[in-house]
PDB file of N, CA and C in Angstrom:
ATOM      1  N   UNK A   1      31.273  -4.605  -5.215  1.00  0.00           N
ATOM      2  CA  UNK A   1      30.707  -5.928  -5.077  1.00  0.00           C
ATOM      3  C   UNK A   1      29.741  -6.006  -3.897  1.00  0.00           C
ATOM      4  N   UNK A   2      30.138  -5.714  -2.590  1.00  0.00           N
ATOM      5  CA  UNK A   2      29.251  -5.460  -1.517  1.00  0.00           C
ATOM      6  C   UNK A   2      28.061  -4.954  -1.999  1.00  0.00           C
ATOM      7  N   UNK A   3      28.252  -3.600  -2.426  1.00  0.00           N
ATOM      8  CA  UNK A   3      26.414  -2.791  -2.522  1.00  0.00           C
ATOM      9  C   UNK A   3      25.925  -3.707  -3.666  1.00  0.00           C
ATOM     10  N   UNK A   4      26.579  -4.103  -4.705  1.00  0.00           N
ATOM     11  CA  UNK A   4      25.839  -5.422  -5.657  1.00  0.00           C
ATOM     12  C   UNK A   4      24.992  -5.986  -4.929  1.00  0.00           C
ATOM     13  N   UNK A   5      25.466  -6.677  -3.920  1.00  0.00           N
ATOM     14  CA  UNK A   5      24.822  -7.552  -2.894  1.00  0.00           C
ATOM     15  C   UNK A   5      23.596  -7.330  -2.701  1.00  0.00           C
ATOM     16  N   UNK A   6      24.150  -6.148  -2.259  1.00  0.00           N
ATOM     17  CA  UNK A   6      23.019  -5.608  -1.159  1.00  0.00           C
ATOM     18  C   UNK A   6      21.966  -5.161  -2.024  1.00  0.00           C
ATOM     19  N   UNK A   7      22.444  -4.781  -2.906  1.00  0.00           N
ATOM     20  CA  UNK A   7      21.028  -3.872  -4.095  1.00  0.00           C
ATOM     21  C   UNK A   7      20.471  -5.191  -4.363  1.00  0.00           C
ATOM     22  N   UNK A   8      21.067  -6.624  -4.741  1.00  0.00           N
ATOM     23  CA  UNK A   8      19.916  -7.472  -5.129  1.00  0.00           C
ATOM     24  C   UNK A   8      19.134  -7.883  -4.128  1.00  0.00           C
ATOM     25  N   UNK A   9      20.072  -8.014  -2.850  1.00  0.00           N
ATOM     26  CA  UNK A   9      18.949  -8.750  -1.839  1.00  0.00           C
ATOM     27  C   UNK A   9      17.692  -7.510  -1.682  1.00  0.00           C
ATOM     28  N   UNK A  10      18.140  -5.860  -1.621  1.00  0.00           N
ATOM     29  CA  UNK A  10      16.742  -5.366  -2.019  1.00  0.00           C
ATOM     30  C   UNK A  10      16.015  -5.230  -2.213  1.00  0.00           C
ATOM     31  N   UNK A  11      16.292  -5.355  -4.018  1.00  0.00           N
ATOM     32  CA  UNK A  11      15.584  -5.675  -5.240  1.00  0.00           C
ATOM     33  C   UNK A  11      14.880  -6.717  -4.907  1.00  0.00           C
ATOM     34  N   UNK A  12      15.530  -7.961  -4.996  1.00  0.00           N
ATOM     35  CA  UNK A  12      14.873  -9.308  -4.370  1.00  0.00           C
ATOM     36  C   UNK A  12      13.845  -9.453  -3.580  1.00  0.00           C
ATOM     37  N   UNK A  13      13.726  -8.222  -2.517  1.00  0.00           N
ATOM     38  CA  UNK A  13      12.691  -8.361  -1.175  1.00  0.00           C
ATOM     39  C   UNK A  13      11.297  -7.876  -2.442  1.00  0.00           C
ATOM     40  N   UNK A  14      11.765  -6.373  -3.033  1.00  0.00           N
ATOM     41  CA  UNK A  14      10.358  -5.717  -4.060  1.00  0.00           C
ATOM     42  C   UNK A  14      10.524  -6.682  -4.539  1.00  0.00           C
ATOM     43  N   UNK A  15      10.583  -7.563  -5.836  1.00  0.00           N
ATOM     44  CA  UNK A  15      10.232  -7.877  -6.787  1.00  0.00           C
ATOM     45  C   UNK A  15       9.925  -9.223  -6.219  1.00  0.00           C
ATOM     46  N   UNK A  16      10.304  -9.890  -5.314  1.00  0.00           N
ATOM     47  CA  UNK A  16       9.437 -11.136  -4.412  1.00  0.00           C
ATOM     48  C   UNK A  16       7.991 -10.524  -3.737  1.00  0.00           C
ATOM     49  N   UNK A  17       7.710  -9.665  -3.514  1.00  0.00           N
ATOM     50  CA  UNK A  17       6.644  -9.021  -3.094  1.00  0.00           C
ATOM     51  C   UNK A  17       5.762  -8.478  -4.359  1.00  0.00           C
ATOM     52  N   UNK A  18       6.363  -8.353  -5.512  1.00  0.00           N
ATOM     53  CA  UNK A  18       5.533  -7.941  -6.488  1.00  0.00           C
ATOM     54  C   UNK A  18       5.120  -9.155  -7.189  1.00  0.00           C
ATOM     55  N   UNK A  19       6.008 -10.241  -7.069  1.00  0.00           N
ATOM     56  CA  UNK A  19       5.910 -11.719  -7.889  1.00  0.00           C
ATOM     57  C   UNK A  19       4.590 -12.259  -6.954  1.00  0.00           C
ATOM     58  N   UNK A  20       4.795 -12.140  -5.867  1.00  0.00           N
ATOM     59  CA  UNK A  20       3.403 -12.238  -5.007  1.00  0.00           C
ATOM     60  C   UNK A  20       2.352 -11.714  -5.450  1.00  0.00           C
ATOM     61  N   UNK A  21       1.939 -10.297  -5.042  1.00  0.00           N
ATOM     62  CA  UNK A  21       1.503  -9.638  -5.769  1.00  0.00           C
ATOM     63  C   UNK A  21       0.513  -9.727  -6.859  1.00  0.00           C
ATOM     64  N   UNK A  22       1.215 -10.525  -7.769  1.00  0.00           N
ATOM     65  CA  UNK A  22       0.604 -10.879  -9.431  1.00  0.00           C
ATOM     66  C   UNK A  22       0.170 -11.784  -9.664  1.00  0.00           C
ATOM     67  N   UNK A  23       0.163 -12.671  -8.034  1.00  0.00           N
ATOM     68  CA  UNK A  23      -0.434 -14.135  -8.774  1.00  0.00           C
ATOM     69  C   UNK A  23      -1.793 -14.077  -7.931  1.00  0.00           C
ATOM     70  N   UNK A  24      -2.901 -14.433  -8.781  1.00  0.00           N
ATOM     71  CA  UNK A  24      -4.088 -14.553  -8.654  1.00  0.00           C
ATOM     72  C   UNK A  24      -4.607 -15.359  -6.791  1.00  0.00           C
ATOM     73  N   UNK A  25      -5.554 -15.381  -5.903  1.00  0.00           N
ATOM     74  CA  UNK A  25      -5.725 -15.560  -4.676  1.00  0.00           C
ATOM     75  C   UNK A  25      -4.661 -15.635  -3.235  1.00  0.00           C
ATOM     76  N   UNK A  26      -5.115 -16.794  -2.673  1.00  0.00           N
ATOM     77  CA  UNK A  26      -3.912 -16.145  -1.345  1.00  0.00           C
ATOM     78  C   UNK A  26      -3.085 -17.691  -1.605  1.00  0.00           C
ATOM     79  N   UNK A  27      -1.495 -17.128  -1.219  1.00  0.00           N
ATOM     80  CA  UNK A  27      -0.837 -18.273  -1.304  1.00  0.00           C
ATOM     81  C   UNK A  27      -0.237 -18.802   0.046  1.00  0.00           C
ATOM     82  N   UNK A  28      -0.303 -20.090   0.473  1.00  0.00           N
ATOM     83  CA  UNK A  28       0.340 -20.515   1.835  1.00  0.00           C
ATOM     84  C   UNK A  28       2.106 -20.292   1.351  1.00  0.00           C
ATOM     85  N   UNK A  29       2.249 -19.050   1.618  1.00  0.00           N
ATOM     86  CA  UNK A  29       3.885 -19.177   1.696  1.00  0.00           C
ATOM     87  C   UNK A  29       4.458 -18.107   2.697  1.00  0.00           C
ATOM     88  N   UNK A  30       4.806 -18.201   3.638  1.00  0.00           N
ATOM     89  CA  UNK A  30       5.326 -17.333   4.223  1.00  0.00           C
ATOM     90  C   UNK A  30       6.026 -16.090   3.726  1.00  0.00           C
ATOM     91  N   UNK A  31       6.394 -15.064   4.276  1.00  0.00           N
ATOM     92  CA  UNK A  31       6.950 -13.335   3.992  1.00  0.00           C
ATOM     93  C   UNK A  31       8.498 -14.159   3.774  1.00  0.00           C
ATOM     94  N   UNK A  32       8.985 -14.793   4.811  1.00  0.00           N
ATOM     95  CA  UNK A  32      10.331 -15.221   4.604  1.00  0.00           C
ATOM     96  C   UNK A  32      10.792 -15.779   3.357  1.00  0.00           C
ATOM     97  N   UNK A  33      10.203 -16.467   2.808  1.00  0.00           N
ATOM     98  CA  UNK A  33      10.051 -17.979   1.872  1.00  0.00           C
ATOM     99  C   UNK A  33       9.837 -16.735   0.506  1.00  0.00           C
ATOM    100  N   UNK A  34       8.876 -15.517   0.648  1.00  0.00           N
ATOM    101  CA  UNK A  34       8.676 -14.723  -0.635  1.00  0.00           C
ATOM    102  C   UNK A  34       9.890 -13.896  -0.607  1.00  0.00           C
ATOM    103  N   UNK A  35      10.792 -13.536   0.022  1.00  0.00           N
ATOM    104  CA  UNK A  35      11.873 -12.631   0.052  1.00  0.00           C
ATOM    105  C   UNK A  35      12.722 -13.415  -0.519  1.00  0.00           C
ATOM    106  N   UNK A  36      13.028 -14.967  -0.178  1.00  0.00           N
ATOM    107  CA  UNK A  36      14.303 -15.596  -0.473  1.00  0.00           C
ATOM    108  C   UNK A  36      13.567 -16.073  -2.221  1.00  0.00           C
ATOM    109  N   UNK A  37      12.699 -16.233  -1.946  1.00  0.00           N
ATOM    110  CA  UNK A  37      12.092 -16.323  -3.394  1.00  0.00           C
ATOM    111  C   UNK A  37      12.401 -15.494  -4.331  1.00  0.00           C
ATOM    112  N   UNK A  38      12.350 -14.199  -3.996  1.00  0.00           N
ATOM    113  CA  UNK A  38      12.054 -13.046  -4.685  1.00  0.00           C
ATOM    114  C   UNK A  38      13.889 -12.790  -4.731  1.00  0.00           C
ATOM    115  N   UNK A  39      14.781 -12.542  -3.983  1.00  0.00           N
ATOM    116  CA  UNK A  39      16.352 -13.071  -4.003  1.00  0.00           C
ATOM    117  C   UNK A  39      16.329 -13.482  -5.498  1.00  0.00           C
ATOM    118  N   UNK A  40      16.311 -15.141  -5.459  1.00  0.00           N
ATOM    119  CA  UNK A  40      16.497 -15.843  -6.027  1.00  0.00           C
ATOM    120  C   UNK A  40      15.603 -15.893  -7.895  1.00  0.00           C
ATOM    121  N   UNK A  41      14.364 -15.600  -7.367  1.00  0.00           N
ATOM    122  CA  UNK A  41      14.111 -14.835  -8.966  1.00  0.00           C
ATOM    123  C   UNK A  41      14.854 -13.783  -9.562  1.00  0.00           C
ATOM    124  N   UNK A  42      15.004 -12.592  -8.867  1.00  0.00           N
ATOM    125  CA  UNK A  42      15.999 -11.525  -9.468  1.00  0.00           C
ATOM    126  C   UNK A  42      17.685 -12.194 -10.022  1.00  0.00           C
ATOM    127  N   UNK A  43      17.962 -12.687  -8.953  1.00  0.00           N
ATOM    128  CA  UNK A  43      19.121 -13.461  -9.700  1.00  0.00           C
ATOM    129  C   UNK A  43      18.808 -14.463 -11.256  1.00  0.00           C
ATOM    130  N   UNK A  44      17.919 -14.901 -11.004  1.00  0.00           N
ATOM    131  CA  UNK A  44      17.951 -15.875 -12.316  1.00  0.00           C
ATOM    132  C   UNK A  44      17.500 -14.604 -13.237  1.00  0.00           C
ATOM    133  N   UNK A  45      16.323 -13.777 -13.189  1.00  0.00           N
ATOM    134  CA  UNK A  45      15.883 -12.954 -14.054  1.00  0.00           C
ATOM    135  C   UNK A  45      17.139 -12.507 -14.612  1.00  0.00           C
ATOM    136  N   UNK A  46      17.864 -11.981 -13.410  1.00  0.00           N
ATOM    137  CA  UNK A  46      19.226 -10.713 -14.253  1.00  0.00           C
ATOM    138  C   UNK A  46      20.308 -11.814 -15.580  1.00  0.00           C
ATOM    139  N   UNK A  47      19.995 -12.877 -15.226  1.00  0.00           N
ATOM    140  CA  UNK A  47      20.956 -14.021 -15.870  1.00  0.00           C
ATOM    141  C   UNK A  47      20.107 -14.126 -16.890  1.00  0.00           C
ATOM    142  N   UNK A  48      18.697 -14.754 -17.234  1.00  0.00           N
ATOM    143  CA  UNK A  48      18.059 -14.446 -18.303  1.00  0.00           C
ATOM    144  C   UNK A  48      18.467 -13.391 -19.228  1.00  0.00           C
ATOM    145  N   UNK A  49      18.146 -12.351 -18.525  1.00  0.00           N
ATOM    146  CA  UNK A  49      18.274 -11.005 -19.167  1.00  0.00           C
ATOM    147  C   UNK A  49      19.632 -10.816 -19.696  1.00  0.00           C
ATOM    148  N   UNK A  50      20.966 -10.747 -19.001  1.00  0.00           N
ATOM    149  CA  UNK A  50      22.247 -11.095 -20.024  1.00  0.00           C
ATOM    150  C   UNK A  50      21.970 -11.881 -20.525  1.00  0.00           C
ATOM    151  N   UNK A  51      21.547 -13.199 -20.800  1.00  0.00           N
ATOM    152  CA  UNK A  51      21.665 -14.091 -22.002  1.00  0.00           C
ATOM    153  C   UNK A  51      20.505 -13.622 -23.264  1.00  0.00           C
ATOM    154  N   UNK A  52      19.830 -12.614 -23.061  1.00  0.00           N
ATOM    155  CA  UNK A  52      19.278 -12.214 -24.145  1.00  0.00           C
ATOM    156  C   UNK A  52      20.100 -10.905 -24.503  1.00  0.00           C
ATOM    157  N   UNK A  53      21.059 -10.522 -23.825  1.00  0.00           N
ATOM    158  CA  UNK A  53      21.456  -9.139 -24.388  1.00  0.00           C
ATOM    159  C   UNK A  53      21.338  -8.046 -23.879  1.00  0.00           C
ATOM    160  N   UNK A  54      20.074  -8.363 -22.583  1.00  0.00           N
ATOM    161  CA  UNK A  54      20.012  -6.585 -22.280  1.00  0.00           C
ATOM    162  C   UNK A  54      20.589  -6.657 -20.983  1.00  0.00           C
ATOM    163  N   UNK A  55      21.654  -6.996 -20.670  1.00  0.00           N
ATOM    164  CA  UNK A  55      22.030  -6.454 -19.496  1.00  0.00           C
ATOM    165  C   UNK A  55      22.320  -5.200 -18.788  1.00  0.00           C
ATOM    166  N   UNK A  56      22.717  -4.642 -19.864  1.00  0.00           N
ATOM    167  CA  UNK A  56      22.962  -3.019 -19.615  1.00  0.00           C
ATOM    168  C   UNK A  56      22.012  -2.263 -20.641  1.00  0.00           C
ATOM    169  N   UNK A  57      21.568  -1.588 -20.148  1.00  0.00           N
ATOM    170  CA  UNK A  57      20.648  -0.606 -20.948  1.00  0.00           C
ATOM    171  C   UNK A  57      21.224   1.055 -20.560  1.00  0.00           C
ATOM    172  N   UNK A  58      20.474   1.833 -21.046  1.00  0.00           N
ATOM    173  CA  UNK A  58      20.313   3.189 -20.432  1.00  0.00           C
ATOM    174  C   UNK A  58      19.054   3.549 -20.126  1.00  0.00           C
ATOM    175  N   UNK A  59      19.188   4.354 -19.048  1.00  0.00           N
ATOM    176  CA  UNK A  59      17.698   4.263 -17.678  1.00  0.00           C
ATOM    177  C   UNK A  59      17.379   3.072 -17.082  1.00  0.00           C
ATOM    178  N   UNK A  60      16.192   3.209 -17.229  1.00  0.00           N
ATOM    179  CA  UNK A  60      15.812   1.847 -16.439  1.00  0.00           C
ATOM    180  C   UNK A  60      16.023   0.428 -17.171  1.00  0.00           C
ATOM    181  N   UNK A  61      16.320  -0.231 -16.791  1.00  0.00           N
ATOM    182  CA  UNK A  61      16.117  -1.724 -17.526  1.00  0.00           C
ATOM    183  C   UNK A  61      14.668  -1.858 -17.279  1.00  0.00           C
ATOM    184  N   UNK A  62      13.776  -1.877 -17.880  1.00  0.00           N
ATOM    185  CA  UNK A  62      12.382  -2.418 -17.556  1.00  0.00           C
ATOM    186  C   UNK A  62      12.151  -3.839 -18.178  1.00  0.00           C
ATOM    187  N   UNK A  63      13.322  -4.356 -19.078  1.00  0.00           N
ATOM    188  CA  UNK A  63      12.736  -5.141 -19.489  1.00  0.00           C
ATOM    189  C   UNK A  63      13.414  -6.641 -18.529  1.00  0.00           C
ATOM    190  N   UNK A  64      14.620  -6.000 -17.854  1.00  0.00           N
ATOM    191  CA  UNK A  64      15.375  -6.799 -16.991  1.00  0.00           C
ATOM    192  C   UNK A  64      14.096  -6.920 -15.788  1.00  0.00           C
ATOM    193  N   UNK A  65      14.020  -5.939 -15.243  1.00  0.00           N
ATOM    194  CA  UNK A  65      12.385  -5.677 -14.502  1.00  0.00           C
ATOM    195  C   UNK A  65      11.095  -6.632 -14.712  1.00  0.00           C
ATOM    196  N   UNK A  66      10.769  -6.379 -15.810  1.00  0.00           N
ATOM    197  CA  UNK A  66      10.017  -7.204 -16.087  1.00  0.00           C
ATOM    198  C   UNK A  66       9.775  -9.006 -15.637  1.00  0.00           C
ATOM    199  N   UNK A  67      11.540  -9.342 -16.828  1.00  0.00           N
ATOM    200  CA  UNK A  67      11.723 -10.614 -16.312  1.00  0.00           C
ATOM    201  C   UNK A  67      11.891 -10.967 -14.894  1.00  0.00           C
ATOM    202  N   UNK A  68      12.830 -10.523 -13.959  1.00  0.00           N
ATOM    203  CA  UNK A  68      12.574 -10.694 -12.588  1.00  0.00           C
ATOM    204  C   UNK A  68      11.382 -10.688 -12.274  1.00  0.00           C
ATOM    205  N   UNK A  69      10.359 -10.279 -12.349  1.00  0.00           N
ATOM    206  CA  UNK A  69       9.296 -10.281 -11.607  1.00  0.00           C
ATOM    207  C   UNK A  69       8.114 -11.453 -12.393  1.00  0.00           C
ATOM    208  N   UNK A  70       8.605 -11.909 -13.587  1.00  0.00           N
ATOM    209  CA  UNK A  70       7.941 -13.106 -14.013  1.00  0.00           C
ATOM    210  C   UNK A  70       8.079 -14.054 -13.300  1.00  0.00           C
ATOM    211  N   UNK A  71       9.609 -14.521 -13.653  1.00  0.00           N
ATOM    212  CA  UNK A  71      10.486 -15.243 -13.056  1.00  0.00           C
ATOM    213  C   UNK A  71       9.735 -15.820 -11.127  1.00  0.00           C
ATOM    214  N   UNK A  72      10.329 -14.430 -10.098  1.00  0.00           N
ATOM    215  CA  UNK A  72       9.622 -14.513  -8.943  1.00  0.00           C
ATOM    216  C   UNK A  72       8.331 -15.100  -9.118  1.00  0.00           C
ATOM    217  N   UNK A  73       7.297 -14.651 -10.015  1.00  0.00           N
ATOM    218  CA  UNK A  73       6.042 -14.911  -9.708  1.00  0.00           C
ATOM    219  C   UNK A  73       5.991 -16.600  -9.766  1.00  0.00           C
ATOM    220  N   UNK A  74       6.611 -16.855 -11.045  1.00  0.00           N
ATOM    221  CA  UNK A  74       6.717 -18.860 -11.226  1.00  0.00           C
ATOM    222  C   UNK A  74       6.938 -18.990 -10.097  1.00  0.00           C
ATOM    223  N   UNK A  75       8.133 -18.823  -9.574  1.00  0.00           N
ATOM    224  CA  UNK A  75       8.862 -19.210  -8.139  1.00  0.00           C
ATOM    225  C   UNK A  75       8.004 -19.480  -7.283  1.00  0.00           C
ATOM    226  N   UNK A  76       7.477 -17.748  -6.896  1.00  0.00           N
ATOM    227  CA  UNK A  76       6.706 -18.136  -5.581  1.00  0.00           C
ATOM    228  C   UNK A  76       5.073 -19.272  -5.872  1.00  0.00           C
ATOM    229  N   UNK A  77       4.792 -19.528  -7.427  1.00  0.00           N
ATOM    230  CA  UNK A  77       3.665 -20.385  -7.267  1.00  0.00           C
ATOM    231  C   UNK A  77       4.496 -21.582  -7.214  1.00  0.00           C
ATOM    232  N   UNK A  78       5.447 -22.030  -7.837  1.00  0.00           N
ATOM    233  CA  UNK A  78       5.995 -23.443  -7.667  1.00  0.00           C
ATOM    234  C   UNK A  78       6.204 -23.684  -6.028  1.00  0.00           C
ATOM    235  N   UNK A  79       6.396 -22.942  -5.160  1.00  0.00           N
ATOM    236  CA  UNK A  79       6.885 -22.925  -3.928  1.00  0.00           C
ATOM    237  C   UNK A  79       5.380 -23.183  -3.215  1.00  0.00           C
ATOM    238  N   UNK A  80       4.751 -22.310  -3.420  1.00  0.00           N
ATOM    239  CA  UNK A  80       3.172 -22.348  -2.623  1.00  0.00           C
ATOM    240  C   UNK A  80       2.833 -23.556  -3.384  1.00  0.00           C
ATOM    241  N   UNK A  81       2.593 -23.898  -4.424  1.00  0.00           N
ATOM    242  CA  UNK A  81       2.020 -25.445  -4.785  1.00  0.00           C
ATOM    243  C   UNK A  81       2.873 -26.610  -4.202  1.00  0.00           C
ATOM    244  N   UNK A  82       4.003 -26.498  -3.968  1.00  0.00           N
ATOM    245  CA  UNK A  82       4.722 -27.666  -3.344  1.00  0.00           C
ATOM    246  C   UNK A  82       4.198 -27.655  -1.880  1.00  0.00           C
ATOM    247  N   UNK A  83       4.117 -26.783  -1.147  1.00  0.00           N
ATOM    248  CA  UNK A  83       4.004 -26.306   0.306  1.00  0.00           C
ATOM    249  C   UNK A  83       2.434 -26.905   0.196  1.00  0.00           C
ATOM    250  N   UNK A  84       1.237 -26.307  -0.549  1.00  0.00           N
ATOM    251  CA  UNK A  84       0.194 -26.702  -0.445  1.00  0.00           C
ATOM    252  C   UNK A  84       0.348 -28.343  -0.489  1.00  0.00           C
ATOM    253  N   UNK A  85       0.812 -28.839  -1.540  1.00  0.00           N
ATOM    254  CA  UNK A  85       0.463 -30.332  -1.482  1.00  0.00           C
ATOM    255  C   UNK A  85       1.179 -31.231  -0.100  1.00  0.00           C
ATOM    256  N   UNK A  86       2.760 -30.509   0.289  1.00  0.00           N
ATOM    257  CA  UNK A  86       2.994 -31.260   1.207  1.00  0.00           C
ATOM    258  C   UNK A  86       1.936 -30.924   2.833  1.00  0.00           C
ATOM    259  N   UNK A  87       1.008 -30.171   2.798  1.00  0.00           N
ATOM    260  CA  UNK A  87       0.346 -29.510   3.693  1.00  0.00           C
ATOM    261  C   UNK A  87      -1.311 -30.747   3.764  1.00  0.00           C
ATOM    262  N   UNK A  88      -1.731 -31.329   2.554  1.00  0.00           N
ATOM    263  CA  UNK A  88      -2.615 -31.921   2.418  1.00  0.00           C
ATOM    264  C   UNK A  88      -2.460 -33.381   2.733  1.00  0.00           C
ATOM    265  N   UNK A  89      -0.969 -33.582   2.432  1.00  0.00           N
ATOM    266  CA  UNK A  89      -0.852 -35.170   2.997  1.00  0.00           C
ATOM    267  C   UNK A  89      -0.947 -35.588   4.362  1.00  0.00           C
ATOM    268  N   UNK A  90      -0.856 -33.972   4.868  1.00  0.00           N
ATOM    269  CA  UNK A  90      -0.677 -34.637   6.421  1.00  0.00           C
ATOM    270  C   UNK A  90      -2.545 -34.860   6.969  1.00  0.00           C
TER     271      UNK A  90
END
């Protein structure tokens, strides 16, 4: 259960950095804010991904892969568009 942990918060740091990554110009979101992002996409991705079935594969899951890093990418734009707009009111 521990290295579970630890492998997602990992995972979480790459695939928050790759969800970055993929989205088109620069986003106001901090490194911190894309890690817990990127956390939190991999978790929902891996939950997606059992509810379609592929939780376990053999080799790589790429398609578990995949979704995490969709997933992150929404994230971190829903996060940078909230941040941008609360940034303009002031």
């Amino acid at each position: 259960m521990f290295w579970t942990i630890i492998g997602l918060i990992f995972t979480g740091l790459i695939i928050g950095l790759l969800g970055r990554l993929f989205l088109p110009g620069k986003q106001r979101i901090g490194m911190l804010a894309t890690i817990g992002v990127g956390i939190l996409g991999t978790l929902i991705g891996y939950g997606i991904a059992a509810a379609l079935g592929v939780e376990e594969t053999r080799g790589i899951d790429w398609i578990r892969w995949i979704i995490s890093i969709a997933v992150s990418a929404g994230l971190v734009a829903l996060v940078a568009g909230y941040l941008n707009k609360g940034r303009s009111r002031m």
